[in-house]
N, C-alpha and C. Protein backbone atom coordinates (compact mmCIF):
# COMPACT_ATOMS: atom_id res chain seq x y z
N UNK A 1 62.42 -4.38 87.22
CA UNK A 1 62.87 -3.32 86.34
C UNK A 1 62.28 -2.00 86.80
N UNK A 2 63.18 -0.71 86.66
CA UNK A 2 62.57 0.86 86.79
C UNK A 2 62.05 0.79 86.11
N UNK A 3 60.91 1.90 86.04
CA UNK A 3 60.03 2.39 85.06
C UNK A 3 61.24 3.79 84.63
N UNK A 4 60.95 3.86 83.43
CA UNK A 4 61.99 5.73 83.06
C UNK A 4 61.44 6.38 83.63
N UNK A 5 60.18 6.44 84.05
CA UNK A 5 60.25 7.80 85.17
C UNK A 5 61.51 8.01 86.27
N UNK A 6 61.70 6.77 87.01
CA UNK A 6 62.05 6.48 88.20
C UNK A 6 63.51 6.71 88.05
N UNK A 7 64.17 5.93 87.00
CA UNK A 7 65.06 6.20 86.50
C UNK A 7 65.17 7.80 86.39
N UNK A 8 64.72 8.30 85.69
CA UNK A 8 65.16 9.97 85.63
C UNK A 8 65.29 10.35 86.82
N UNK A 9 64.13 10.45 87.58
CA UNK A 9 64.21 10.62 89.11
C UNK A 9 65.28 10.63 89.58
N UNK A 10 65.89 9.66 89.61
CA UNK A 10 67.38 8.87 90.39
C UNK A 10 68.00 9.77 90.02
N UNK A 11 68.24 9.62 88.34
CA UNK A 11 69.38 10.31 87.32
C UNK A 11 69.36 11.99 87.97
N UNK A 12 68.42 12.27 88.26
CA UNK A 12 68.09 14.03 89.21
C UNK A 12 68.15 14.17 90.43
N UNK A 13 67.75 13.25 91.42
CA UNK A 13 68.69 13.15 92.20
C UNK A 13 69.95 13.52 92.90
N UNK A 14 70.55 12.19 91.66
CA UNK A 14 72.24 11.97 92.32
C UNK A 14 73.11 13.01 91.17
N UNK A 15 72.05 13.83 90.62
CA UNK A 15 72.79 15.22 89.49
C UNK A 15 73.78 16.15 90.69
N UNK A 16 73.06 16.30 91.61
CA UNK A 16 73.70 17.31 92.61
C UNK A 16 75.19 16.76 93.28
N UNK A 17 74.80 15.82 93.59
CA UNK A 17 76.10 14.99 94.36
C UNK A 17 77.09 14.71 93.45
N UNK A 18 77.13 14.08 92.26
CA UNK A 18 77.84 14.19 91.27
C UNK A 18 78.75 15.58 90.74
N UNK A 19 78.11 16.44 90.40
CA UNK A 19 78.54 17.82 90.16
C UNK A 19 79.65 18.13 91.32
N UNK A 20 79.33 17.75 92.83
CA UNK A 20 80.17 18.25 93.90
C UNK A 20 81.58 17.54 93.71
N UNK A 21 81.23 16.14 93.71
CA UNK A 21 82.68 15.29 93.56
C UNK A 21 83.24 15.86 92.05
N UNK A 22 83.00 16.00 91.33
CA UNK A 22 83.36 16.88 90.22
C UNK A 22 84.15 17.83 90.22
N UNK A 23 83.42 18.45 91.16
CA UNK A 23 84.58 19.97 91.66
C UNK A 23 86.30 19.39 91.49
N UNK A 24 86.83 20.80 91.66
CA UNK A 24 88.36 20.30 91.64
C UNK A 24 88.66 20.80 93.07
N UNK A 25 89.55 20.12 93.68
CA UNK A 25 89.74 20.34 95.22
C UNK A 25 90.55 21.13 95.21
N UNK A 26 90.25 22.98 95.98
CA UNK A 26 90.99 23.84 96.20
C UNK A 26 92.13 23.18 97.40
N UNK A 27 93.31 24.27 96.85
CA UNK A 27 94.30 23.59 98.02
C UNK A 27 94.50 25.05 98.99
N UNK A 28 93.73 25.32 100.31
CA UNK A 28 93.24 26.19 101.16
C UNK A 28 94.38 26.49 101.68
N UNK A 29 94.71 27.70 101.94
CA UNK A 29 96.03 27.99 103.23
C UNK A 29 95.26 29.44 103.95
N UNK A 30 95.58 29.86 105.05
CA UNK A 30 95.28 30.69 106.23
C UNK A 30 96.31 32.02 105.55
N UNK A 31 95.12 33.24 105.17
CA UNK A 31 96.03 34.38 105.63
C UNK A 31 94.98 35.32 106.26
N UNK A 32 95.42 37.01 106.06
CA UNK A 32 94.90 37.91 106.62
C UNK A 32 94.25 38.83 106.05
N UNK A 33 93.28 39.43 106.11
CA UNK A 33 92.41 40.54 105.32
C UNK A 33 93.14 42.13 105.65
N UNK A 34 94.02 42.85 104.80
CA UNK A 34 95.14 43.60 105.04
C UNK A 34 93.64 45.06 104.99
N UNK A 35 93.26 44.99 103.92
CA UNK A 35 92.10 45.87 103.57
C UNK A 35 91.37 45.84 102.63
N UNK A 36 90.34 46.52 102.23
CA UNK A 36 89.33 46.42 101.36
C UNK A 36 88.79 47.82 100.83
N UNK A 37 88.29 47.70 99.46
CA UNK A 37 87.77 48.73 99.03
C UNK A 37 86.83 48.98 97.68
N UNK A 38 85.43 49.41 97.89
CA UNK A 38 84.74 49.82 96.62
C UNK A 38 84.69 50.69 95.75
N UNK A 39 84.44 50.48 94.06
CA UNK A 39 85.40 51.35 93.57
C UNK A 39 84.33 51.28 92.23
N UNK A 40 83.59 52.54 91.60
CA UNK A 40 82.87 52.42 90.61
C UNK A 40 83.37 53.14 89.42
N UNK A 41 83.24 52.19 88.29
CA UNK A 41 84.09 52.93 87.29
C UNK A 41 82.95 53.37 86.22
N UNK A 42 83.05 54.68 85.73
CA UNK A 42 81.92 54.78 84.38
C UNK A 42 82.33 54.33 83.17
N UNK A 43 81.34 53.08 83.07
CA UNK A 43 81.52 52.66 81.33
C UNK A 43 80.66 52.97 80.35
N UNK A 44 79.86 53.93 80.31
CA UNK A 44 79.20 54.54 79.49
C UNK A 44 77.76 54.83 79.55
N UNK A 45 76.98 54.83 78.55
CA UNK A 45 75.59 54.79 78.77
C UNK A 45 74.85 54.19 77.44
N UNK A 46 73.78 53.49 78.38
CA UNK A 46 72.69 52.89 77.32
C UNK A 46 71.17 53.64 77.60
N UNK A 47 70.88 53.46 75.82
CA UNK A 47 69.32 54.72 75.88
C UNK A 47 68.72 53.97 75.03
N UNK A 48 67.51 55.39 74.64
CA UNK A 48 66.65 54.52 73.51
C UNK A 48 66.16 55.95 73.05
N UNK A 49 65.61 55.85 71.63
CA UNK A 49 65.43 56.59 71.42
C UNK A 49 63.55 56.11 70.84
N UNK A 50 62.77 56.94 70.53
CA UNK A 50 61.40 57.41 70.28
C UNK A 50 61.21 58.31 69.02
N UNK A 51 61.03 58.01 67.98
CA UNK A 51 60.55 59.54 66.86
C UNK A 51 59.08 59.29 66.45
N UNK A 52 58.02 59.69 66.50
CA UNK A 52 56.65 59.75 65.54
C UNK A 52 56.86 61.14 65.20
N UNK A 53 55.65 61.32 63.90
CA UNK A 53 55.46 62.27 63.10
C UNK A 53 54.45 62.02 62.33
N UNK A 54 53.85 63.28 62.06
CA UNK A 54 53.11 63.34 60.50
C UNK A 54 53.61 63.90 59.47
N UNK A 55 53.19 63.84 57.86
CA UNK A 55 53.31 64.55 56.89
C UNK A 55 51.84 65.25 56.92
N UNK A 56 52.38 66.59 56.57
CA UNK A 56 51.44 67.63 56.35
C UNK A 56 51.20 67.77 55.06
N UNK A 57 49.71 68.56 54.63
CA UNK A 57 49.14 68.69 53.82
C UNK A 57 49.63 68.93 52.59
N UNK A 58 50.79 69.96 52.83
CA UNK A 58 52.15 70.86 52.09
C UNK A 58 53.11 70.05 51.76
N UNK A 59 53.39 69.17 52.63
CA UNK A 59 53.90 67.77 52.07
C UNK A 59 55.40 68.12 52.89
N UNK A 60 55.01 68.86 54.00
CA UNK A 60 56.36 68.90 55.41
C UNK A 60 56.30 67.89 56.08
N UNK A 61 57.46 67.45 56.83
CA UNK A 61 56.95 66.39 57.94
C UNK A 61 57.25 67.10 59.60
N UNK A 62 56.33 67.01 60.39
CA UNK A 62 56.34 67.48 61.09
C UNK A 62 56.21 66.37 62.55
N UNK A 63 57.48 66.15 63.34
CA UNK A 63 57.78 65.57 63.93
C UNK A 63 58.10 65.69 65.56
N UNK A 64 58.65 64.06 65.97
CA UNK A 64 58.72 64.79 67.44
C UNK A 64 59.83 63.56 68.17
N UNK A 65 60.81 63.62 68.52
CA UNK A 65 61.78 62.54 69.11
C UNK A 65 61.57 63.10 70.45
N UNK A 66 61.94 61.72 71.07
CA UNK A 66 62.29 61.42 72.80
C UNK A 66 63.48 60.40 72.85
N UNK A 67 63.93 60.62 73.45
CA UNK A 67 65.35 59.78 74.24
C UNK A 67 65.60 59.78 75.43
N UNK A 68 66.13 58.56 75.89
CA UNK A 68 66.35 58.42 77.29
C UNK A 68 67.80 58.09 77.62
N UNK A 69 68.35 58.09 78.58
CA UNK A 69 69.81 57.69 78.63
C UNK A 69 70.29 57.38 80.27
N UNK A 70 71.14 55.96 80.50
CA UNK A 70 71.08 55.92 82.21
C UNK A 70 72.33 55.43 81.38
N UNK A 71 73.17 56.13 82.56
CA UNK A 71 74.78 55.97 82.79
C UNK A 71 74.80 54.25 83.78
N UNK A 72 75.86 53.59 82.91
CA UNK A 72 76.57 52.16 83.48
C UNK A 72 77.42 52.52 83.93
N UNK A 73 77.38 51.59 85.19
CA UNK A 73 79.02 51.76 86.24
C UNK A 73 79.42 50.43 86.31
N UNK A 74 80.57 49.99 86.40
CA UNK A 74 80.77 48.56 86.85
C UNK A 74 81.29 48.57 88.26
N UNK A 75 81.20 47.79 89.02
CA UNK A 75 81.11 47.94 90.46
C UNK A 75 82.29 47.08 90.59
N UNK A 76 83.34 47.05 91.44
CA UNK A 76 84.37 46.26 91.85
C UNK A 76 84.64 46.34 93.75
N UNK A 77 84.55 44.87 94.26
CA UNK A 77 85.28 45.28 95.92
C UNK A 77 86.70 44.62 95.86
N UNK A 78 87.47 45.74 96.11
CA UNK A 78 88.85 44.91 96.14
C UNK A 78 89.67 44.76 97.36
N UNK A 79 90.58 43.65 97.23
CA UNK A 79 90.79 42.45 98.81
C UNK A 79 91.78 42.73 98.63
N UNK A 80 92.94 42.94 100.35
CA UNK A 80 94.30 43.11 100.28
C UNK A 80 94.26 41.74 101.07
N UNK A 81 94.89 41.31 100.57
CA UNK A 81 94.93 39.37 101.52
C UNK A 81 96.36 39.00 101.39
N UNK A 82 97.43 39.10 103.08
CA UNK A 82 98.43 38.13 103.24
C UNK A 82 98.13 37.25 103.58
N UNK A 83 99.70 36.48 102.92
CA UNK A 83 99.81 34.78 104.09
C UNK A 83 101.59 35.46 104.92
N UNK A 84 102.13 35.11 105.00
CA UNK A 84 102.87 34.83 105.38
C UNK A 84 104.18 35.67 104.54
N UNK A 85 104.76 35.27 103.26
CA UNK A 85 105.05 35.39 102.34
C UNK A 85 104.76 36.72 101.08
N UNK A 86 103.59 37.01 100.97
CA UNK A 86 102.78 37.47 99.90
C UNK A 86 101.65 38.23 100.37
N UNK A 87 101.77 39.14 99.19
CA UNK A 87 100.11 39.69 99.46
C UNK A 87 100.04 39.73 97.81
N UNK A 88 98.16 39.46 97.96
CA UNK A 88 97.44 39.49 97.06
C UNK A 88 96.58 40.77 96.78
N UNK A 89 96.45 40.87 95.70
CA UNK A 89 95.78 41.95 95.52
C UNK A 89 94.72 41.56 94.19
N UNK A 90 93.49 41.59 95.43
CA UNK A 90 92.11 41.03 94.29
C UNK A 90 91.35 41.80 94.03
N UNK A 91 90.51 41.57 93.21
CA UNK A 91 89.02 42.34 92.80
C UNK A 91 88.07 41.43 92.47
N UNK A 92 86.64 41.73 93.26
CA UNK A 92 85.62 40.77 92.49
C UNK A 92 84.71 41.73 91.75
N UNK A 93 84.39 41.19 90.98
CA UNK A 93 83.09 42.30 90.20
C UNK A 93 81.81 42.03 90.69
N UNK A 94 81.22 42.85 91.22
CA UNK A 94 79.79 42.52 91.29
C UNK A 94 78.67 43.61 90.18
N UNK A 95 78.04 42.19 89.40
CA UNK A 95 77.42 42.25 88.13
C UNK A 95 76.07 42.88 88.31
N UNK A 96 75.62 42.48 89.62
CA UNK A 96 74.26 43.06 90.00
C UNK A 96 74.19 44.12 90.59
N UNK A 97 73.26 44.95 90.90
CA UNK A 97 72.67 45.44 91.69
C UNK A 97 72.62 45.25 93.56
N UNK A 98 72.08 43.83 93.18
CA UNK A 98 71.78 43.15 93.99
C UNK A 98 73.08 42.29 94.68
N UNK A 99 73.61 42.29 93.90
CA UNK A 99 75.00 41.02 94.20
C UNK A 99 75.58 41.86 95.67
N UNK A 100 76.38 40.66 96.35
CA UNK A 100 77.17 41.17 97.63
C UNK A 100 78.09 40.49 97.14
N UNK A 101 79.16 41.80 98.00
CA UNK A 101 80.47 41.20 98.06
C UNK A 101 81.03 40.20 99.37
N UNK A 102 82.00 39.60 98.89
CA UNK A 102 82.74 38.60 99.95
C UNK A 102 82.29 39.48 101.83
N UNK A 103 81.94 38.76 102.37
CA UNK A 103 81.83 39.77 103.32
C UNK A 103 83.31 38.81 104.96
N UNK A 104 83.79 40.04 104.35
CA UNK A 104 85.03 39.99 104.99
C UNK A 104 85.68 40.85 105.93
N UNK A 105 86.50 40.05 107.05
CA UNK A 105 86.58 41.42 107.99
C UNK A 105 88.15 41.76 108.37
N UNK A 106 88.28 43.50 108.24
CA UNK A 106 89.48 44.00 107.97
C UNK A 106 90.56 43.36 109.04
N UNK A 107 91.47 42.69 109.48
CA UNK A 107 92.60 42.69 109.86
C UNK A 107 92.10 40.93 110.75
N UNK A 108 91.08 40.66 109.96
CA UNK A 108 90.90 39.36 110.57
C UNK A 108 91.33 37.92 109.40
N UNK A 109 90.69 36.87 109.95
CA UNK A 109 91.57 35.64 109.34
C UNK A 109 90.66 35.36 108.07
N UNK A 110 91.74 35.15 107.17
CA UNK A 110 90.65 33.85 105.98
C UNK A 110 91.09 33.24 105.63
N UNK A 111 90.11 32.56 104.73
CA UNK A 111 90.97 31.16 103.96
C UNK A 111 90.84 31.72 102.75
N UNK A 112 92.21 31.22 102.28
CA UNK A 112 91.85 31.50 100.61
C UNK A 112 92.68 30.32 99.70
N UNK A 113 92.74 30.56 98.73
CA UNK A 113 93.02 29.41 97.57
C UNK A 113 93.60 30.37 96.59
N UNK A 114 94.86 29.83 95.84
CA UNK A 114 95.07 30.82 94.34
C UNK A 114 95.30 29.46 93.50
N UNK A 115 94.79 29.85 92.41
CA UNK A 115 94.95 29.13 90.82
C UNK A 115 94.73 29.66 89.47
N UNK A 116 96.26 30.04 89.26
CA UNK A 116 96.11 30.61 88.16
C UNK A 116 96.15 32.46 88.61
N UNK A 117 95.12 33.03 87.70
CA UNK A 117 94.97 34.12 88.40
C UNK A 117 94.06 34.37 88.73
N UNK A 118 93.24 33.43 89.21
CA UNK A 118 92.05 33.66 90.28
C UNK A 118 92.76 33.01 92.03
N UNK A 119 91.48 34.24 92.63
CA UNK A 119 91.88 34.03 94.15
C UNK A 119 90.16 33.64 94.74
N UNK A 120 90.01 32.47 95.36
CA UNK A 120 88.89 31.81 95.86
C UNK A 120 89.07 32.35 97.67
N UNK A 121 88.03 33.14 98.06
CA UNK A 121 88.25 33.05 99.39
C UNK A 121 86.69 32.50 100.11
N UNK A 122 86.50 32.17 101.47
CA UNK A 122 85.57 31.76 102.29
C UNK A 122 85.71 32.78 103.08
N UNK A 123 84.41 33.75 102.91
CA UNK A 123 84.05 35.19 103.52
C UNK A 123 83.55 34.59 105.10
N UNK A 124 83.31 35.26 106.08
CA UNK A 124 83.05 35.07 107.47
C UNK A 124 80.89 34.51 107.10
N UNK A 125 80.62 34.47 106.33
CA UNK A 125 79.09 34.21 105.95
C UNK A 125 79.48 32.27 105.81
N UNK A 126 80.72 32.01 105.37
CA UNK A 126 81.11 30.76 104.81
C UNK A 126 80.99 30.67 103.51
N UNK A 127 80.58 31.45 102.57
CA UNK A 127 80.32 31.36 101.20
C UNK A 127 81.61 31.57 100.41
N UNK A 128 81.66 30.58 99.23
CA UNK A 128 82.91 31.13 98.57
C UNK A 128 83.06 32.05 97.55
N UNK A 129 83.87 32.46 97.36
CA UNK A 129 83.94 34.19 96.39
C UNK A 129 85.21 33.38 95.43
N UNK A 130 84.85 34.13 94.06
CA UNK A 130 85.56 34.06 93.22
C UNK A 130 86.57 35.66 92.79
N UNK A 131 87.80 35.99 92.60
CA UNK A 131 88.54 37.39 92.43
C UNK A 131 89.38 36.97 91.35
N UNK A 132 89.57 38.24 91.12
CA UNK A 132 90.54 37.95 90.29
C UNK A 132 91.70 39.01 90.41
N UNK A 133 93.05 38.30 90.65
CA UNK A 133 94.17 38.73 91.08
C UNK A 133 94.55 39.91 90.47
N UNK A 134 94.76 40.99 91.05
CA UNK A 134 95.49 42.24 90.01
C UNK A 134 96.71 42.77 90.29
N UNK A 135 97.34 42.59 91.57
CA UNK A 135 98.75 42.17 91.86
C UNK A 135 98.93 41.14 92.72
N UNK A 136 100.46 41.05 93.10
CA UNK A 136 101.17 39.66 93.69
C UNK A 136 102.29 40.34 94.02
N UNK A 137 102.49 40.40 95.32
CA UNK A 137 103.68 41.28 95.93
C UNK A 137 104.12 40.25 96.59
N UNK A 138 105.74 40.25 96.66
CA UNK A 138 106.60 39.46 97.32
C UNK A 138 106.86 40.23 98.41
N UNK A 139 107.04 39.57 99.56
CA UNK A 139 107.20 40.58 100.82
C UNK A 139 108.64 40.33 101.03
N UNK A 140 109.54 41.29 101.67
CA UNK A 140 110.58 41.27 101.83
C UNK A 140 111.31 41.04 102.63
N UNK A 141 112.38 40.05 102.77
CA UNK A 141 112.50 39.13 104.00
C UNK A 141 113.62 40.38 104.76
N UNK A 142 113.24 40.27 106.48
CA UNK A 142 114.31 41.04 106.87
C UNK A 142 113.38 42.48 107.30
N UNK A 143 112.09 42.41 105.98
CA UNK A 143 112.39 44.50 106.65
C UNK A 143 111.25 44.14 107.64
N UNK A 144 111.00 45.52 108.46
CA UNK A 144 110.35 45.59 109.29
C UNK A 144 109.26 47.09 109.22
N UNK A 145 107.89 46.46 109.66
CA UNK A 145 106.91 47.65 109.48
C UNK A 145 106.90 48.46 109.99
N UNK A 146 107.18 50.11 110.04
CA UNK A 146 106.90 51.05 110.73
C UNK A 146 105.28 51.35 111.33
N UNK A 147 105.78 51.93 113.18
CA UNK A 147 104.43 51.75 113.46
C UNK A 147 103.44 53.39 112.91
């Protein structure tokens, strides 16, 4: 017999491998990175504010406020991605500071995935990115690109 330690152990373990087969299997097709672009929008600002004071003798109050205030931006990189057929038109948000975007290169190959209205791509790092679709252009059979 395990001891429950051992057991948990296991159970932590095989947590990781489990979770993967879990996944739902993207269905991948080959297109092209048309272009890209960063784009900061102002959504307002968050502060704080500070008041102390005394009451005076006279029975005034005599006081003193501080406030602070830093402007929020939300950060977006957005993906022009054909296949064949279609172009996509994505945006990912990046929430951090710190966060990177898909790192992707202009007029070269990727893989990507659509479901729904998210677009999954595998950046040239191999990592996968999550977007979210903001148009869907049908390309038009017949015309031809001016150079």
């Amino acid at each position: 017999m395990m001891s429950r330690q051992t057991r948990v152990a296991v159970v932590l373990a095989l947590l990781p491998a489990m979770t993967l087969c879990a996944e739902k299997a993207r269905s991948w097709q080959s297109g092209k990175v048309v272009d890209t672009e960063r784009s900061r929008y102002f959504a307002g600002t968050v502060g704080s504010g500070n008041a102390t004071g005394t009451i005076q003798d006279n029975g005034t109050y005599q006081g003193n406020t501080t406030t602070s205030q830093t402007a929020v931006y939300r950060v977006y990189q957005t993906f022009a991605i054909e296949d064949g057929t279609q172009v996509y038109l994505a945006e990912e948000r990046l929430r951090w500071r710190w966060s990177k975007s898909a790192n992707l290169t202009v007029n070269g190959p990727v893989k990507f995935a659509v479901e729904k209205r998210k677009l999954y791509v595998i950046d040239d790092d191999g990592k996968e990115h999550e977007m979210e679709i903001i148009k869907h252009v049908l390309k038009q059979a017949g015309t031809t690109q001016r150079p």
